[in-house]
Protein backbone atom coordinates (compact mmCIF):
# COMPACT_ATOMS: atom_id res chain seq x y z
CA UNK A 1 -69.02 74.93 -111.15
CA UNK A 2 -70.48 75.58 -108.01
CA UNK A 3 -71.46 79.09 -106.23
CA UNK A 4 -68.89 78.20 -103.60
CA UNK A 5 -65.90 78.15 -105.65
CA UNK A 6 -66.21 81.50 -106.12
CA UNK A 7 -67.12 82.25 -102.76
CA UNK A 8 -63.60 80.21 -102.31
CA UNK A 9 -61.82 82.73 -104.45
CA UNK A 10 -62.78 85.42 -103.42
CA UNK A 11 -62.05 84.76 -99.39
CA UNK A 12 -58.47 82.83 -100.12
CA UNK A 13 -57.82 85.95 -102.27
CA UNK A 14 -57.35 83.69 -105.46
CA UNK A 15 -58.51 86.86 -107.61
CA UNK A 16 -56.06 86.82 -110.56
CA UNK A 17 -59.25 87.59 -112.57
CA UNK A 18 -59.91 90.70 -111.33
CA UNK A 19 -58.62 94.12 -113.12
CA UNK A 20 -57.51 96.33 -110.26
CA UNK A 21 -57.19 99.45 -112.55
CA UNK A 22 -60.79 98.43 -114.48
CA UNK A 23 -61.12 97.44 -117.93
CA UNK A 24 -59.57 100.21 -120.57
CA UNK A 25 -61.84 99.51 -123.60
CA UNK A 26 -65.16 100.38 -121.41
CA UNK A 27 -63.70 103.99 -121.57
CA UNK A 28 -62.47 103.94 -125.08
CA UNK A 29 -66.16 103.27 -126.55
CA UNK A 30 -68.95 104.64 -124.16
CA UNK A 31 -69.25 107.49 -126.20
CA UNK A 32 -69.61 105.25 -129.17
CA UNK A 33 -73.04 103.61 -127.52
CA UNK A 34 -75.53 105.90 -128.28
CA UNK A 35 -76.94 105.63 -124.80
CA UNK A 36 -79.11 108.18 -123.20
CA UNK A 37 -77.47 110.55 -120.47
CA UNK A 38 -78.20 108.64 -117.48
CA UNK A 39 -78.53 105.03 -118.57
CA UNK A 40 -79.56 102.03 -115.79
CA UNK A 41 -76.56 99.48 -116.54
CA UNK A 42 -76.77 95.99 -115.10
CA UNK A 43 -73.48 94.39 -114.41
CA UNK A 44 -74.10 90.35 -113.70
CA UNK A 45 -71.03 89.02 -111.57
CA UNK A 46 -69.15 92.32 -110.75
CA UNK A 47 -66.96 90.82 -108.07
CA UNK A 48 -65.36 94.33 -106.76
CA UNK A 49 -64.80 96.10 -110.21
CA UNK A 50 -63.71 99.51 -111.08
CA UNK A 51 -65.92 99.61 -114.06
CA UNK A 52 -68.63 99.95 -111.12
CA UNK A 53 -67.25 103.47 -110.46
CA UNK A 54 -66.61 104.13 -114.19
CA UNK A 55 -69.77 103.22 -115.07
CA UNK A 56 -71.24 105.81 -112.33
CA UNK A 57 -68.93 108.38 -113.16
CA UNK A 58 -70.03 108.24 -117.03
CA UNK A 59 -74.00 109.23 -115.35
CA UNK A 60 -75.32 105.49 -115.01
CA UNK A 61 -77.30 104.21 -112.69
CA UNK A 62 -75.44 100.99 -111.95
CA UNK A 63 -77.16 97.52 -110.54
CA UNK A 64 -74.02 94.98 -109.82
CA UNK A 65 -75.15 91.57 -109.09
CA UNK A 66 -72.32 89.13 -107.19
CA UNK A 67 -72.29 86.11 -105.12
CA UNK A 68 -69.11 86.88 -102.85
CA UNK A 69 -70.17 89.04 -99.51
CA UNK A 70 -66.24 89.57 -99.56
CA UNK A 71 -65.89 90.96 -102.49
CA UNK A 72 -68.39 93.61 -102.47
CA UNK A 73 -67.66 94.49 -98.93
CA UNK A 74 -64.01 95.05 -100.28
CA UNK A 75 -65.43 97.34 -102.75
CA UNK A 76 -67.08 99.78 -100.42
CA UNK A 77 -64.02 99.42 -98.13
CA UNK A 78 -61.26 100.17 -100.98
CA UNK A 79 -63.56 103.24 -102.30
CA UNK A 80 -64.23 104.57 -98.99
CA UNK A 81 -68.16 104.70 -99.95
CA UNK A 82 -70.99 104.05 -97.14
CA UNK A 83 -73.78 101.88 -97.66
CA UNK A 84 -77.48 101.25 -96.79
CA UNK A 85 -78.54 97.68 -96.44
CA UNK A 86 -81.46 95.71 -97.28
CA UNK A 87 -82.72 92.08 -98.30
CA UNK A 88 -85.00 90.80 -100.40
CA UNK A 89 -85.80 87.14 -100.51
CA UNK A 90 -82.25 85.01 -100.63
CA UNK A 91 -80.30 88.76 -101.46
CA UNK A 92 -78.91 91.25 -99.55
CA UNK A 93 -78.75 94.56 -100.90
CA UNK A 94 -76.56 97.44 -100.37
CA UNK A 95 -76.94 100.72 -101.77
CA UNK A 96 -74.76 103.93 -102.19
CA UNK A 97 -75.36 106.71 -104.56
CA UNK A 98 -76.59 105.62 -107.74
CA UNK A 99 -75.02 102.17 -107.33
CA UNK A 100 -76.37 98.92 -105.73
CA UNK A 101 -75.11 95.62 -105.46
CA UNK A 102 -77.56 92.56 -105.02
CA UNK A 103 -75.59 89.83 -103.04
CA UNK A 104 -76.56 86.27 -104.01
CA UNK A 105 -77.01 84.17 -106.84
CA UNK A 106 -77.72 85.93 -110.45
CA UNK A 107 -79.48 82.92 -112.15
CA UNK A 108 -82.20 83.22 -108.92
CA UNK A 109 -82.05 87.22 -109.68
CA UNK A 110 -85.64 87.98 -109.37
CA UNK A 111 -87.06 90.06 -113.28
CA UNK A 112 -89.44 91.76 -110.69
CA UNK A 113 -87.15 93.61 -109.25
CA UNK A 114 -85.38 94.84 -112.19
CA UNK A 115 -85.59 97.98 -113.65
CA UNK A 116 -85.92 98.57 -117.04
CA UNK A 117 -82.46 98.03 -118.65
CA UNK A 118 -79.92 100.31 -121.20
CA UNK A 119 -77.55 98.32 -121.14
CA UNK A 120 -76.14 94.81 -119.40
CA UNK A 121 -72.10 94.89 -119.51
CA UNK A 122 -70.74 91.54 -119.29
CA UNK A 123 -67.51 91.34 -117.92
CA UNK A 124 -65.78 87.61 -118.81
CA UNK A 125 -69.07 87.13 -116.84
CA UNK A 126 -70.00 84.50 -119.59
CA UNK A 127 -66.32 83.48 -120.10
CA UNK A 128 -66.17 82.62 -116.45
CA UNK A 129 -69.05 79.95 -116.38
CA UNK A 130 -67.96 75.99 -117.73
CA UNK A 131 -70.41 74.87 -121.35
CA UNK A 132 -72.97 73.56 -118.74
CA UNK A 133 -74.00 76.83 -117.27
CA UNK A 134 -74.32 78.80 -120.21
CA UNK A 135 -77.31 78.44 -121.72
CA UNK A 136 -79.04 79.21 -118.23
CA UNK A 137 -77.23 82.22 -117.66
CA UNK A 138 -77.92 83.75 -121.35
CA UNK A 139 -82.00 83.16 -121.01
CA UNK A 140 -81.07 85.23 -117.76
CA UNK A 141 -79.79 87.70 -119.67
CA UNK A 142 -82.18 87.86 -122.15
CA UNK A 143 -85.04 88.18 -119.94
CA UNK A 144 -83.60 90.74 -118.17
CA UNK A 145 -82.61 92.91 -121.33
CA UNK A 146 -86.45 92.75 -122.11
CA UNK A 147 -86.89 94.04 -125.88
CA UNK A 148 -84.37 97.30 -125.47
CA UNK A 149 -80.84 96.77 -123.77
CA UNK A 150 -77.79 95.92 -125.29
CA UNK A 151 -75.35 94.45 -124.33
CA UNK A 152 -71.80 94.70 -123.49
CA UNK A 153 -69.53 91.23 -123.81
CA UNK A 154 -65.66 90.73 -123.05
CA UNK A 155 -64.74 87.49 -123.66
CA UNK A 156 -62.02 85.02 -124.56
CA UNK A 157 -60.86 82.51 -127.68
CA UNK A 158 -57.94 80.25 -126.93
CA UNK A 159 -56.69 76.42 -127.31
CA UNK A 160 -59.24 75.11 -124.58
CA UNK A 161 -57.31 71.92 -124.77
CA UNK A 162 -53.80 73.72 -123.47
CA UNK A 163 -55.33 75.21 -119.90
CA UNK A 164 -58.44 74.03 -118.26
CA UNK A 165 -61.30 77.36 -117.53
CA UNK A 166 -62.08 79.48 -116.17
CA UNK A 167 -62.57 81.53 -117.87
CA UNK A 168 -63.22 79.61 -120.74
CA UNK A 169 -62.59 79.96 -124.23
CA UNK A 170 -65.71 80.72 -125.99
CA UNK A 171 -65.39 80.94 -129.59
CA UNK A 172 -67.44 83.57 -132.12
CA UNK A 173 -69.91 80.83 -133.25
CA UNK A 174 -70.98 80.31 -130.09
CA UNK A 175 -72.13 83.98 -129.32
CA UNK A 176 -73.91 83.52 -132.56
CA UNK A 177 -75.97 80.47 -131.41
CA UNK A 178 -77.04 82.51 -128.34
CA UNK A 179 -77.37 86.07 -129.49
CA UNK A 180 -77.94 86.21 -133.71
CA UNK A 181 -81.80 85.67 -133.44
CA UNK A 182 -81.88 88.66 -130.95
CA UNK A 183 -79.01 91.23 -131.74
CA UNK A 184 -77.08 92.65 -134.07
CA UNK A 185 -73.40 91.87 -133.13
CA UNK A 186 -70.41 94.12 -133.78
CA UNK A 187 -66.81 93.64 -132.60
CA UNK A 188 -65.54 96.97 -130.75
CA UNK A 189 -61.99 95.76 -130.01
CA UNK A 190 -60.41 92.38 -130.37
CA UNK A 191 -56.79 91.84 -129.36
CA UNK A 192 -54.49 88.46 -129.95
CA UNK A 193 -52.21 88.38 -126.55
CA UNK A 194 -49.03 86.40 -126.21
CA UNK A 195 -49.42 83.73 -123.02
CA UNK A 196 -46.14 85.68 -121.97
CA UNK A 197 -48.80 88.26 -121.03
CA UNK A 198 -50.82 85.73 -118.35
CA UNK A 199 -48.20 83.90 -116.02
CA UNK A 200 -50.77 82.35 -114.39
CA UNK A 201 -52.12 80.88 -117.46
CA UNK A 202 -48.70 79.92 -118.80
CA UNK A 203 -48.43 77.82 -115.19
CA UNK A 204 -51.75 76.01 -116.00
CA UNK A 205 -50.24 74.95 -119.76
CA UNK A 206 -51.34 78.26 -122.09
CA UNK A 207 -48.69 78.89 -125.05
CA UNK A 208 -50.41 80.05 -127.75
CA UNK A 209 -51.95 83.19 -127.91
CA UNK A 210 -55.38 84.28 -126.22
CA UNK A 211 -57.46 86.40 -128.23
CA UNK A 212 -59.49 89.18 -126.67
CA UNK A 213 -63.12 90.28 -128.15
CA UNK A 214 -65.09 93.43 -126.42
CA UNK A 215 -68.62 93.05 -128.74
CA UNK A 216 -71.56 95.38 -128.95
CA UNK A 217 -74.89 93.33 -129.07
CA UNK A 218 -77.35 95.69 -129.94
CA UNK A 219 -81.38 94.30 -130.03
CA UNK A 220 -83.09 93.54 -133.36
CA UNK A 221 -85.86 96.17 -133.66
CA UNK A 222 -88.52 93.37 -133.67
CA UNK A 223 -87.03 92.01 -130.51
């Protein structure tokens, strides 16, 4: 799946993905996180979220990395927030208050330029991207977390064989081939939906249910 299908998405509006009102459960367990006051948060493929404002509004320092110029653009237009623009290499950068958003491609995200991590919320970031792309974009995220973040992941678990991704269906054992030998994993929330809940889904062939998992990854202290 290719950088410009998003890109495609984003600019033909094609963003039933996206959770105009944020995502609930990041609310109902911050507190629960044990995080220091003003924790740096990396957010890989934020398209336009909320949780971007959340996140600032709990004290975070917020880095949002995203490959659609429209959709971040949106984002400073719907929260009426100026920005200050730079580049580095392949990325442009854009900066208000104690957020910035990186435009370009995460897996080229350069580890140099990172600073050192709290906390890395996945968003059906990993959920979004086909089996192929996977692996790549979880040594990504493991490099980045360095020996201390955890991690944040919303995901999905359905019949993969009823509706084609994304996002994906990504079942438990998974996560546990790419995270066990690092974290500790512990479910926060998980919710079984009826397809009646996701038309769009229904049109594409969903009828069971779609299970919903928001996990806490949190590092092995000999990480």
């Amino acid at each position: 799946m290719e950088l410009s299908y998003w890109e495609s998405r984003w600019r033909k509006e094609k963003t039933g993905f996206h959770m105009a009102e944020g995502y609930p459960a990041l609310k109902t367990y911050w507190n629960q996180l044990g995080l220091s006051a003003n924790p740096t948060v990396l957010v890989p493929l934020c398209g336009k979220s909320v949780d971007l404002v959340q996140l600032e509004q709990f004290g975070a320092n917020v880095l949002g990395i995203e490959i659609s110029e429209k959709a971040i653009l949106d984002f400073f237009d719907e929260h009426n927030r100026t920005f200050d623009t730079e580049t580095y290499g392949d990325f442009i950068i854009r900066k208000s208050g104690r957020l910035q958003i990186w435009q370009g491609d995460f897996l080229k995200f350069p580890a140099n330029k990172c600073p050192q991590l709290d906390l890395i919320y996945d968003k059906a970031a990993l959920t979004a991207l086909p089996p192929h792309m996977r692996e790549r974009y979880v040594k990504t995220i493991l490099k980045l977390a360095g020996s201390t973040a955890s991690i944040l992941l919303h995901h999905f678990i359905y019949a993969q064989n009823q509706m084609p991704g994304p996002p994906f269906s990504i079942k438990k054992s998974e996560i546990m081939s790419f995270f066990s030998n690092h974290y500790n994993i512990q479910t926060l929330e998980e919710n079984l939906l009826p397809a009646e809940n996701f038309p769009p889904f229904q049109r594409r062939g969903l009828k069971s249910p779609l299970k919903e998992q928001f996990l806490y990854l949190t590092p092995h202290s000999n990480r």
